[in-house]
C-alpha atoms as a PDB file:
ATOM      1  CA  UNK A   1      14.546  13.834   0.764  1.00  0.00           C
ATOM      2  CA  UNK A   2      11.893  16.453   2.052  1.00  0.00           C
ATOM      3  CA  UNK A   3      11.169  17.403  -1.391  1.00  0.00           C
ATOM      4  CA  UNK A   4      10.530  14.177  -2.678  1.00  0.00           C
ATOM      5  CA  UNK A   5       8.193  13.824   0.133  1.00  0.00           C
ATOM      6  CA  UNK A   6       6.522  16.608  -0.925  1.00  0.00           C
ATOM      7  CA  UNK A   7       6.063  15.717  -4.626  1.00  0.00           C
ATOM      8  CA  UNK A   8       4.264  12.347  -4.132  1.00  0.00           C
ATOM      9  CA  UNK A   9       2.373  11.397  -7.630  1.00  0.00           C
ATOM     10  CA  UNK A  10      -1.116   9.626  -6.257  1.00  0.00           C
ATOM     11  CA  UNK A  11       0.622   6.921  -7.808  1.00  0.00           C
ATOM     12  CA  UNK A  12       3.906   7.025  -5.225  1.00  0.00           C
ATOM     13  CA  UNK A  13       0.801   7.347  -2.505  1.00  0.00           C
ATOM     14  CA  UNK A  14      -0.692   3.793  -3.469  1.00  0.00           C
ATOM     15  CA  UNK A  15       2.730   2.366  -3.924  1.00  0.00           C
ATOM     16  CA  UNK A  16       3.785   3.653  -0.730  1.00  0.00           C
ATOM     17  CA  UNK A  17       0.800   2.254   0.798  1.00  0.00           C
ATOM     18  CA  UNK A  18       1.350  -1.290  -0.815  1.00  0.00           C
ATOM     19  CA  UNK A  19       5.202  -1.345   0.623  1.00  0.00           C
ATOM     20  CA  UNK A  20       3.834   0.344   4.242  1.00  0.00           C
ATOM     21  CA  UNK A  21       1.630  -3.197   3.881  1.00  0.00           C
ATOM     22  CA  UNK A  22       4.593  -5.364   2.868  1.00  0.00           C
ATOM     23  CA  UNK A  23       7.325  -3.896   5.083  1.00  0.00           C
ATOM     24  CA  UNK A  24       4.907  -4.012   8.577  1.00  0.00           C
ATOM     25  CA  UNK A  25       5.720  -7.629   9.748  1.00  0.00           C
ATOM     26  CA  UNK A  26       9.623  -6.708   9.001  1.00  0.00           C
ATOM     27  CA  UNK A  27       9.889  -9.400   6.519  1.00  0.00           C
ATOM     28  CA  UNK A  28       9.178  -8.677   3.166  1.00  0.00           C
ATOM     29  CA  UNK A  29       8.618 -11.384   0.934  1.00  0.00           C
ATOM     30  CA  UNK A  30       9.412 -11.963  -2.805  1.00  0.00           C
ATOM     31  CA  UNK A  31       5.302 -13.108  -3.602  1.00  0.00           C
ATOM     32  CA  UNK A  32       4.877  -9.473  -2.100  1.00  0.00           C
ATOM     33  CA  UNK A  33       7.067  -7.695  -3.928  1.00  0.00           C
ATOM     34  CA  UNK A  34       6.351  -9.457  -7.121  1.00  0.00           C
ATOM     35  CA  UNK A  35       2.764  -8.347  -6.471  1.00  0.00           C
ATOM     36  CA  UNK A  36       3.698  -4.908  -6.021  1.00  0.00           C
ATOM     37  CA  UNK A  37       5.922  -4.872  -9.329  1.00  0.00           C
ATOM     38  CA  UNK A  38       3.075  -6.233 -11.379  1.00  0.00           C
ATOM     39  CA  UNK A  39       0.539  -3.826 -10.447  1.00  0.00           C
ATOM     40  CA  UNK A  40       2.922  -1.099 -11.405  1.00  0.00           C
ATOM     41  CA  UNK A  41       3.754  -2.588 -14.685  1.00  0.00           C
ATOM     42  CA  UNK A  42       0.420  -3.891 -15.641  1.00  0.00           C
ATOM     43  CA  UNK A  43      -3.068  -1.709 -13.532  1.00  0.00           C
ATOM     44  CA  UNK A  44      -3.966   1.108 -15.694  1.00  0.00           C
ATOM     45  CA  UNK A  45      -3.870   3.323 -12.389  1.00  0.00           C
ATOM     46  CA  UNK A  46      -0.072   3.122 -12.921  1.00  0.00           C
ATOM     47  CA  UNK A  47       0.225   3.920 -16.786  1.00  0.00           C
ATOM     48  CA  UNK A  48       2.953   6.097 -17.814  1.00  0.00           C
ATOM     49  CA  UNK A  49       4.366   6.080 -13.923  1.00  0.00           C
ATOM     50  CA  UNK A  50       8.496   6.559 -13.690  1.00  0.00           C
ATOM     51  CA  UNK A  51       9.266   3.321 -12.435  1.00  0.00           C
ATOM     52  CA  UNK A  52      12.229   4.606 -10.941  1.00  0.00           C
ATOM     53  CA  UNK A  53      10.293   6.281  -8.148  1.00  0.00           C
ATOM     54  CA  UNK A  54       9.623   2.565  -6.681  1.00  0.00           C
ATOM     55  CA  UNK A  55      13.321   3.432  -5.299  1.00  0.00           C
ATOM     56  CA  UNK A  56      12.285   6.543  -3.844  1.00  0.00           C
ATOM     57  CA  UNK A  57       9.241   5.801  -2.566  1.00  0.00           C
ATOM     58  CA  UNK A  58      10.709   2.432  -1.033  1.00  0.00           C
ATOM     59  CA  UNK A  59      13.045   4.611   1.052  1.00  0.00           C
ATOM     60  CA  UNK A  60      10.709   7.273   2.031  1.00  0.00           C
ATOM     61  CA  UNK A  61       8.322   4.231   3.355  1.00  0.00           C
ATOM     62  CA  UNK A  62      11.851   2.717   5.468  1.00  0.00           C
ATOM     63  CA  UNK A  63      12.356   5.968   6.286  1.00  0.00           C
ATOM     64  CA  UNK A  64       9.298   6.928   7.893  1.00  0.00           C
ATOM     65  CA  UNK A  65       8.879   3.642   9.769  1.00  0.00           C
ATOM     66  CA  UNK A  66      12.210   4.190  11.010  1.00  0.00           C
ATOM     67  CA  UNK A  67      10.543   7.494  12.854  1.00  0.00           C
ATOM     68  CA  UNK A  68       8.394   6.871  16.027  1.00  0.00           C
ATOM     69  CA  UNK A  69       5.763   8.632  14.784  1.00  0.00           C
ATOM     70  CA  UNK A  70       6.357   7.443  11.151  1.00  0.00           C
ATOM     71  CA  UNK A  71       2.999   5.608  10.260  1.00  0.00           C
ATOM     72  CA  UNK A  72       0.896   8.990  11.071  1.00  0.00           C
ATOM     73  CA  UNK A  73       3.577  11.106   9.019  1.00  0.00           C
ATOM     74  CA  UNK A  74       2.810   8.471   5.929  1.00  0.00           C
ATOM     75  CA  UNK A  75      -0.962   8.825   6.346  1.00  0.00           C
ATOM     76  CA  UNK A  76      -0.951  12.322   6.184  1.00  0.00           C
ATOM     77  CA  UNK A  77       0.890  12.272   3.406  1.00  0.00           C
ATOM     78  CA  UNK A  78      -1.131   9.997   1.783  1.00  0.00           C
ATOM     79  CA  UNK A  79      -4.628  11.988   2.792  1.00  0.00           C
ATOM     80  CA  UNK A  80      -2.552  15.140   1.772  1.00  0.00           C
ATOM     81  CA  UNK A  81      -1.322  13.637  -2.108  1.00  0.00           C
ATOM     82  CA  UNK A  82      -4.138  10.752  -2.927  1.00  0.00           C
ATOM     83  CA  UNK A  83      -7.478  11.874  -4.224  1.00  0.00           C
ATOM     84  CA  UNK A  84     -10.193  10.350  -2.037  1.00  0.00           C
ATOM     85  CA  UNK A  85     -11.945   9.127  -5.304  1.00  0.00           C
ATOM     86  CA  UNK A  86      -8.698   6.594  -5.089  1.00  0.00           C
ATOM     87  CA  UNK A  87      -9.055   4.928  -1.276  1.00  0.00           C
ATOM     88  CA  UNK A  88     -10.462   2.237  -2.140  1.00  0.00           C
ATOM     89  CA  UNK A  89      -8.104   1.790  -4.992  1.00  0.00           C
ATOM     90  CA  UNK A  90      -5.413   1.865  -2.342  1.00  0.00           C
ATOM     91  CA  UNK A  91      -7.152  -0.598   0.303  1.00  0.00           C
ATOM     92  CA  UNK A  92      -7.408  -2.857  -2.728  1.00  0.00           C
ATOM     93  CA  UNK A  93      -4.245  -2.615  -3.652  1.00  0.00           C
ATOM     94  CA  UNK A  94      -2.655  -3.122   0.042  1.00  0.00           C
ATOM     95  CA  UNK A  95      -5.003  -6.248   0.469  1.00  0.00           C
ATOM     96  CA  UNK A  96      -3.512  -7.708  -2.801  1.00  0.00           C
ATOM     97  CA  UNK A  97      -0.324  -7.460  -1.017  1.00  0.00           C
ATOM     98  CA  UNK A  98      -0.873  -8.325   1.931  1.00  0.00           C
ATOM     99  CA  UNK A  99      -2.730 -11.637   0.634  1.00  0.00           C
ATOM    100  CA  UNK A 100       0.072 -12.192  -2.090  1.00  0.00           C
ATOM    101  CA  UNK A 101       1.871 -15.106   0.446  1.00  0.00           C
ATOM    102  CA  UNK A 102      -0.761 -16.926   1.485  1.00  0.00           C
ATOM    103  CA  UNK A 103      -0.370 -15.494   5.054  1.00  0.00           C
ATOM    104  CA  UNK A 104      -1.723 -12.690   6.538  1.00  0.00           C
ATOM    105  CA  UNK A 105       1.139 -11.822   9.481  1.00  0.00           C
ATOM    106  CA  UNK A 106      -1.270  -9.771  12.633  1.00  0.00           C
ATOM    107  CA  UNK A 107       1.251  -6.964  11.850  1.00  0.00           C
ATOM    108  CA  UNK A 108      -0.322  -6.327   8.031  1.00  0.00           C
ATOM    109  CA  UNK A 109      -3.851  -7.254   9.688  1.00  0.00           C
ATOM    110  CA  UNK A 110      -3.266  -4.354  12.013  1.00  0.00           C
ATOM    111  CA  UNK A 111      -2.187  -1.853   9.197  1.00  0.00           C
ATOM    112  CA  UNK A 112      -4.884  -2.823   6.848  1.00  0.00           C
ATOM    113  CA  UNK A 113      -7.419  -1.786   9.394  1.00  0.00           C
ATOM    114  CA  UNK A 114      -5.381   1.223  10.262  1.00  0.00           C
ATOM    115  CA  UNK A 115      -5.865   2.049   6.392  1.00  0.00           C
ATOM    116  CA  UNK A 116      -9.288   1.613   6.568  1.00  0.00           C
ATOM    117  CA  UNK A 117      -9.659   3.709   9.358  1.00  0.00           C
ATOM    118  CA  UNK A 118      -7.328   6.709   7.680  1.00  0.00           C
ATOM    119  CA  UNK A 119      -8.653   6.303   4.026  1.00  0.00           C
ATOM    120  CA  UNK A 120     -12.344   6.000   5.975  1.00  0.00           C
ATOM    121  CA  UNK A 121     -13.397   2.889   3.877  1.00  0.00           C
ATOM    122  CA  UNK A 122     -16.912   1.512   4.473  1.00  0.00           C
ATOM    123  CA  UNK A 123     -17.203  -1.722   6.418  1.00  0.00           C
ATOM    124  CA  UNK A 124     -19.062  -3.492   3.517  1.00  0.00           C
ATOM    125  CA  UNK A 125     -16.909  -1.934   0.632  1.00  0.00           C
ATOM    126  CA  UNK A 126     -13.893  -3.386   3.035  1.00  0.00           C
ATOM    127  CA  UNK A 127     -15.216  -6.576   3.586  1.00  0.00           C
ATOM    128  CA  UNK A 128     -15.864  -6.971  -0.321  1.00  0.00           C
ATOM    129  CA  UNK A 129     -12.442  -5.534  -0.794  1.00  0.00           C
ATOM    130  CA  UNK A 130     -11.179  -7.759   0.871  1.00  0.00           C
ATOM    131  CA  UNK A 131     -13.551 -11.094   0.146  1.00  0.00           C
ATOM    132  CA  UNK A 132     -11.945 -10.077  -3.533  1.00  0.00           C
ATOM    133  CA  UNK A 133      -8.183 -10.108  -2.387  1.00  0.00           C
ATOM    134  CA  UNK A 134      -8.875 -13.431  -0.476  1.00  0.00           C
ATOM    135  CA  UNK A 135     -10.272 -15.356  -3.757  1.00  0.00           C
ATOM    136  CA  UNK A 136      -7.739 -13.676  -5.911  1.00  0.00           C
ATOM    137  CA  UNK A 137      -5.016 -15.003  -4.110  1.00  0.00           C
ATOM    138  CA  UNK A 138      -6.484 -18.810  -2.762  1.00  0.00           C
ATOM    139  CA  UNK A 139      -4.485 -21.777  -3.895  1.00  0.00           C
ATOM    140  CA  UNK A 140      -5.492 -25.447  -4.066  1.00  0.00           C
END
């Protein structure tokens, strides 16, 4: 496994991020994952990615979590293997998950501001971010 860790795509870095989101309340759920699956078939960001990594990069995510250190190992390698130009691209993306339920668990409320914090994402690019997700995802 250490050198898949090691060869994250940018891509595997906002996927990871997106499953990080998903996985921290220890309950994914099928809106989530569906979310995830359709931004890696359908956002540009993720043309021509090997679908297949979504396995990898799934386990590396358990993996680290499993560690008790595990959430700063996957931020550095995400501030090691994801262009900065792309943060925002990755808070977006973990807010789409996170709001894909309907529910924001205090668990993914915590990460997402730990991911704002790590990817240093402006407070007013954050709360638009996030403003976005939140209409995206409203029902009647």
């Amino acid at each position: 496994m250490q050198n898949e860790v090691h060869a994250l795509s940018p891509q595997d870095c906002l996927l990871a991020l997106m499953i990080a989101v998903s996985a921290s309340d220890a309950d994914i759920r099928t809106a989530e994952l569906v979310k995830i699956e359709s931004a890696v078939n359908l956002l540009p960001i993720f043309g021509g990615y090997d679908e297949d990594r979504l396995k990898v990069v799934m386990q590396i995510v358990f993996d680290l979590f499993e560690q008790e250190d595990g959430l700063d190992a996957l931020f550095g390698l995400i501030r090691e293997h994801l262009p900065e130009r792309l943060n925002e691209t990755a808070y977006a993306l973990a807010c789409d998950v996170a709001a894909a339920d309907g529910q924001l668990q205090e668990a993914e409320l915590r990460l997402l501001e730990e991911i704002r914090y790590e990817l240093n994402i402006d407070r007013l690019h954050a709360a638009a971010i996030e403003r976005g997700a939140r209409a995206r995802h409203t029902t009647l």
